[in-house]
Protein backbone atom coordinates (compact mmCIF):
# COMPACT_ATOMS: atom_id res chain seq x y z
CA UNK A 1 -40.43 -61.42 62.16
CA UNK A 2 -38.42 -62.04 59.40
CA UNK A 3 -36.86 -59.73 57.24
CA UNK A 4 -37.84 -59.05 53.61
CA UNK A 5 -34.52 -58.89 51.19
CA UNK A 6 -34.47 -55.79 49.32
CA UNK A 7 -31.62 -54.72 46.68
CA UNK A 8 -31.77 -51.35 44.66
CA UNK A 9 -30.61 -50.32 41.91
CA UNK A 10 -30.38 -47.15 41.02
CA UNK A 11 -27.56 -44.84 38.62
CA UNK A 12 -28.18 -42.07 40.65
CA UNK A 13 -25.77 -42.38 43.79
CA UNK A 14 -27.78 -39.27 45.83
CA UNK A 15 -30.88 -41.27 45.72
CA UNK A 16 -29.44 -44.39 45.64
CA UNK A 17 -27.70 -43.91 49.26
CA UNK A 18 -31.18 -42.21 50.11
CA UNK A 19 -33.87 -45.21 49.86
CA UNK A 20 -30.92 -47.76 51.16
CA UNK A 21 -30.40 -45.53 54.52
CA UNK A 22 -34.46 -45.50 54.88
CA UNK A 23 -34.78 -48.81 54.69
CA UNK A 24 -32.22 -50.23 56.49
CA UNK A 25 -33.29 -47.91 59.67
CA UNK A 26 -36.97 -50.09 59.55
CA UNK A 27 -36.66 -53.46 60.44
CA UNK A 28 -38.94 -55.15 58.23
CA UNK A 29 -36.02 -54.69 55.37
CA UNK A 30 -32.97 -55.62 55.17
CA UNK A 31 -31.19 -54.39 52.43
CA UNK A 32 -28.88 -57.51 50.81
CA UNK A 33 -27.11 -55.30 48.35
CA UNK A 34 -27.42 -51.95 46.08
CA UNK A 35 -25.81 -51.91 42.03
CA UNK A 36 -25.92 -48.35 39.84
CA UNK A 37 -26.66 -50.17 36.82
CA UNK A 38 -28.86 -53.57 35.79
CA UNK A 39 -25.37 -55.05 34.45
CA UNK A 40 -23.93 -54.91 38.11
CA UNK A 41 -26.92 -55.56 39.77
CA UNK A 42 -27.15 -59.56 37.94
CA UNK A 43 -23.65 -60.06 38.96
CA UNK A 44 -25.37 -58.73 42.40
CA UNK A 45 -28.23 -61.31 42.50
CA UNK A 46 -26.37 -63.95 41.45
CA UNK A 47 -24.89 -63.98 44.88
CA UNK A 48 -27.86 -62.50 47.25
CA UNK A 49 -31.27 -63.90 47.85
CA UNK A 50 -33.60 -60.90 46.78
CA UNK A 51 -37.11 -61.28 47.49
CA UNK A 52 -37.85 -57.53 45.71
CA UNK A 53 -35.80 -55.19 43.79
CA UNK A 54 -36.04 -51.96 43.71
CA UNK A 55 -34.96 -50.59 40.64
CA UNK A 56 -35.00 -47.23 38.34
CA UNK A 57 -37.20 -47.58 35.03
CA UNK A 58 -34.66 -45.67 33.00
CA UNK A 59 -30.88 -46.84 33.25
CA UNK A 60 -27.95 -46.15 30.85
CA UNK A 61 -26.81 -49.95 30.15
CA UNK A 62 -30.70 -51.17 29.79
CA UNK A 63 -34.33 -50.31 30.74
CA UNK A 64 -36.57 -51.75 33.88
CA UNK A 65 -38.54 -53.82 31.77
CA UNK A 66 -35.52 -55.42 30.06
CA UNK A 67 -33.29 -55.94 33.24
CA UNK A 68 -36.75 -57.73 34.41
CA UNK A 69 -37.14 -60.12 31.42
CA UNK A 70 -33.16 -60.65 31.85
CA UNK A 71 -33.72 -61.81 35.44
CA UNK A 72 -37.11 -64.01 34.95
CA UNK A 73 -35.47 -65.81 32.36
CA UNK A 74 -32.60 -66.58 34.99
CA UNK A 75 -35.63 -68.10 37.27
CA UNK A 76 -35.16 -65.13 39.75
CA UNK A 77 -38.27 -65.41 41.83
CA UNK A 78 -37.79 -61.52 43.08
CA UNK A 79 -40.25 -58.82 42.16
CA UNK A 80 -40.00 -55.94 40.58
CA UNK A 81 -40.98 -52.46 41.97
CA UNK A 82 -40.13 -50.07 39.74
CA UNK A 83 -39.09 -46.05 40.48
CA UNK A 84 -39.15 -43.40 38.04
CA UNK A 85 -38.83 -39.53 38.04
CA UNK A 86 -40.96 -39.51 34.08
CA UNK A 87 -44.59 -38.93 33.79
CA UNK A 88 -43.94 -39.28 30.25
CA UNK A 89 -46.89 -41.04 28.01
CA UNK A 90 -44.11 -42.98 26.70
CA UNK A 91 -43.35 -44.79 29.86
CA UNK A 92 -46.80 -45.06 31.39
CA UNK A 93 -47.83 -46.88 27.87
CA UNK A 94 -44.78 -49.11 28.50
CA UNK A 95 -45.94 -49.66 32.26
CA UNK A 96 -49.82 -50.14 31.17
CA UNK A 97 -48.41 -52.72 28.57
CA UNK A 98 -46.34 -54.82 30.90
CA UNK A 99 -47.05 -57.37 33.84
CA UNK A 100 -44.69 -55.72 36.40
CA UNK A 101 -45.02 -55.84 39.71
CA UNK A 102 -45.31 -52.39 41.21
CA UNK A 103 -44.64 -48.71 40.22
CA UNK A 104 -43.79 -45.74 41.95
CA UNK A 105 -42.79 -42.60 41.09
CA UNK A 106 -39.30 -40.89 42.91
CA UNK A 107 -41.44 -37.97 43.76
CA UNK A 108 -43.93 -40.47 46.14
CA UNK A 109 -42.91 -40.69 49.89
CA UNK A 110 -40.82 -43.51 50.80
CA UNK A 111 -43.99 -44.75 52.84
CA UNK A 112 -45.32 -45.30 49.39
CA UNK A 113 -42.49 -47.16 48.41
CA UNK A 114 -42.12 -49.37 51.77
CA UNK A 115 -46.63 -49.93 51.21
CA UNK A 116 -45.39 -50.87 47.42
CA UNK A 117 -42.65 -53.94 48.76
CA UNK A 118 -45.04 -55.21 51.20
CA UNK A 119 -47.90 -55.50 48.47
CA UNK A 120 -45.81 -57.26 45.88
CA UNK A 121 -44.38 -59.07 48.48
CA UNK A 122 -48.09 -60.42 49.19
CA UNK A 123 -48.51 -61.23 45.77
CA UNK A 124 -50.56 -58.46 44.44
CA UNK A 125 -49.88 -55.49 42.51
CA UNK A 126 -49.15 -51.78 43.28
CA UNK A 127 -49.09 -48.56 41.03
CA UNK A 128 -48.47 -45.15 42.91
CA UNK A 129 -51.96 -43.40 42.82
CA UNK A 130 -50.39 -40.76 41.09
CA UNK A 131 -50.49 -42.79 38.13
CA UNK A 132 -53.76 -42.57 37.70
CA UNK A 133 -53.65 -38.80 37.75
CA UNK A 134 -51.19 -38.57 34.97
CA UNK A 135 -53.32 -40.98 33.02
CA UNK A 136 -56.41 -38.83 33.79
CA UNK A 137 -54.72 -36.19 32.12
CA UNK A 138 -53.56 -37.52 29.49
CA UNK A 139 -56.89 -38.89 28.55
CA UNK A 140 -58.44 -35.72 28.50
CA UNK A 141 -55.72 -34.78 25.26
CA UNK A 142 -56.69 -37.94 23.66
CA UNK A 143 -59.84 -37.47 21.25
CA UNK A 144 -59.68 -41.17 21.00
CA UNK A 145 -60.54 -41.73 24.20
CA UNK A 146 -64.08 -40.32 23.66
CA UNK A 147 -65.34 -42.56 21.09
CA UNK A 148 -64.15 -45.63 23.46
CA UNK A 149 -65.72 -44.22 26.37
CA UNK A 150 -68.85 -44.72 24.36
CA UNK A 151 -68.83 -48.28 23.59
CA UNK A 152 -70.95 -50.61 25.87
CA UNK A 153 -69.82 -53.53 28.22
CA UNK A 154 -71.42 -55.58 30.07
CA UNK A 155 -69.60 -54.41 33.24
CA UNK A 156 -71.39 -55.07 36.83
CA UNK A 157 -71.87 -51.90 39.88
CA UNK A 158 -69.21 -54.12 41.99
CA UNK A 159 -66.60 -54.34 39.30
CA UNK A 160 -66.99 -50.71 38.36
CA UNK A 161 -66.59 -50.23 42.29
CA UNK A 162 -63.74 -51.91 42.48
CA UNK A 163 -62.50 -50.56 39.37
CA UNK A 164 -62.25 -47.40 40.87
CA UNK A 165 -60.57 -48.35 43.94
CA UNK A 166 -58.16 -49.59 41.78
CA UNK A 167 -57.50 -45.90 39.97
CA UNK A 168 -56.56 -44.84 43.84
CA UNK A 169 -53.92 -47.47 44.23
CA UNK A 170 -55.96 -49.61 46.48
CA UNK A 171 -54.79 -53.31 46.76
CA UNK A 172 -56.80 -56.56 46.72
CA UNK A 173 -57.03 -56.64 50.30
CA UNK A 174 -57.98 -53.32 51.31
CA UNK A 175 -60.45 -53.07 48.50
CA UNK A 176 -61.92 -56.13 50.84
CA UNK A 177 -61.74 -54.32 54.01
CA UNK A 178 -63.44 -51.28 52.49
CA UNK A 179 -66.41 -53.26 50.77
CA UNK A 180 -66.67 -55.90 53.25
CA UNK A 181 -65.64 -58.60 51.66
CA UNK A 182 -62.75 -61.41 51.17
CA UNK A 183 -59.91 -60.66 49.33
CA UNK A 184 -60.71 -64.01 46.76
CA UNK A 185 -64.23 -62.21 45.85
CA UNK A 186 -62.14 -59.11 44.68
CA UNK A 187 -59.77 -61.13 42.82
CA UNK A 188 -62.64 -62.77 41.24
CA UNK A 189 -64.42 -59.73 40.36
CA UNK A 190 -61.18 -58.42 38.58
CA UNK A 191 -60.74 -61.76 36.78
CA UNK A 192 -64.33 -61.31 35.38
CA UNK A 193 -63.46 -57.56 34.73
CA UNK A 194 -60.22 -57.74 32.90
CA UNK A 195 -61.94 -60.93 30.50
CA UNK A 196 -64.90 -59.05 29.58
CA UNK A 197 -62.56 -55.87 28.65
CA UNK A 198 -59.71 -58.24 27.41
CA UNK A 199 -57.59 -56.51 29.68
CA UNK A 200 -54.35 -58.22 31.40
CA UNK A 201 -53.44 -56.39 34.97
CA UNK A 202 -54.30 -53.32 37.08
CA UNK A 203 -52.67 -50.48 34.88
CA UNK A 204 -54.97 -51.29 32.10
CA UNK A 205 -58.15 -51.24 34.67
CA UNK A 206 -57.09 -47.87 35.86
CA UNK A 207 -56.67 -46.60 32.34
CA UNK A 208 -59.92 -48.12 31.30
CA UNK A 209 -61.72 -46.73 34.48
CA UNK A 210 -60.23 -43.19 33.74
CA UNK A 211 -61.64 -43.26 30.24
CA UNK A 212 -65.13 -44.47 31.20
CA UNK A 213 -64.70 -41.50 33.81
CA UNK A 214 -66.08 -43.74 36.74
């Protein structure tokens, strides 16, 4: 079986130490390297094969999303899972608006964030389930929301189905396995979902699906 490459990066040594010594005890990772800041961690990958990278949303030298633009315009083929300790709207807007990878938060179990690598890995996405919880709450603050959950779509039973397996952090192919079904037909039905809703990945079909309550 080979080995998927992992490097973290992380500015907190405690937890940085932490997630390498879990991983490098399974033997589906191997861990190629580990930086406490995005500045370190290019020098890093400029000299390690990294399939994903693990890395804290919120660093002192730069932010996840900017060490990831950084790194795809140096052609890294890696993906991004990122780890944060905020629930702040402020970051989950910045998540929702963003084609990232995967998302967990530092309080999930590392189980969460070993299911996270495999699925982006695969190709698909991941967000933590809790994500949708702290959007769900959020909402409810947010008169705005209302009026929005009021307009009508032209959205089918399946891709509201879906759409809420979605909110629970279910990925493409389990959503199969559950509704009996291939993993292509639940790609398809979240093509046709996100270009009815103009929407661009799974963060924004959670958020919608929280606001239409489904």
């Amino acid at each position: 079986m080979n080995k998927i490459n992992v490097v973290i990066v992380d500015d907190h040594p405690l937890f940085l130490e932490g997630i390498t010594s879990v991983l490098s005890r399974n033997e589906r990772y191997n861990v190629v390297g580990k930086a406490e800041s995005a500045t370190d961690a290019m020098d890093l990958l400029s000299r390690n094969n990294a399939e994903v990278i693990i890395c804290d949303y919120l660093m002192p030298d730069m932010n996840g999303l900017e060490f990831m633009t950084k790194m795809k315009a140096a052609r890294s083929p890696a993906k991004f899972v990122f780890i944060s300790q905020y629930q702040s709207q402020e970051v989950l807007s910045q998540i929702i608006q963003a084609d990232i990878d995967g998302f967990v938060f530092k309080s999930d179990s590392t189980d969460e964030v070993m299911r996270a690598i495999d699925t982006v890995v695969q190709g698909d996405k991941f967000l933590s389930p809790k994500v949708s919880n702290v959007l769900l709450e959020k909402t409810k603050m947010n008169p705005v929301f209302e009026a929005e959950s009021q307009k009508t779509v032209d959205v089918t039973e399946r891709e509201k189905e879906i759409s809420r397996y979605i909110t629970q952090g279910k990925t493409n192919k389990e959503i199969g396995v559950i509704l009996n079904c291939s993993e292509h037909t639940v790609k398809c039905h979240k093509s046709n979902l996100m270009r009815k809703l103009g929407l661009k990945n799974a963060a924004e079909i959670s958020a919608w699906a929280i606001r239409q309550r489904l």
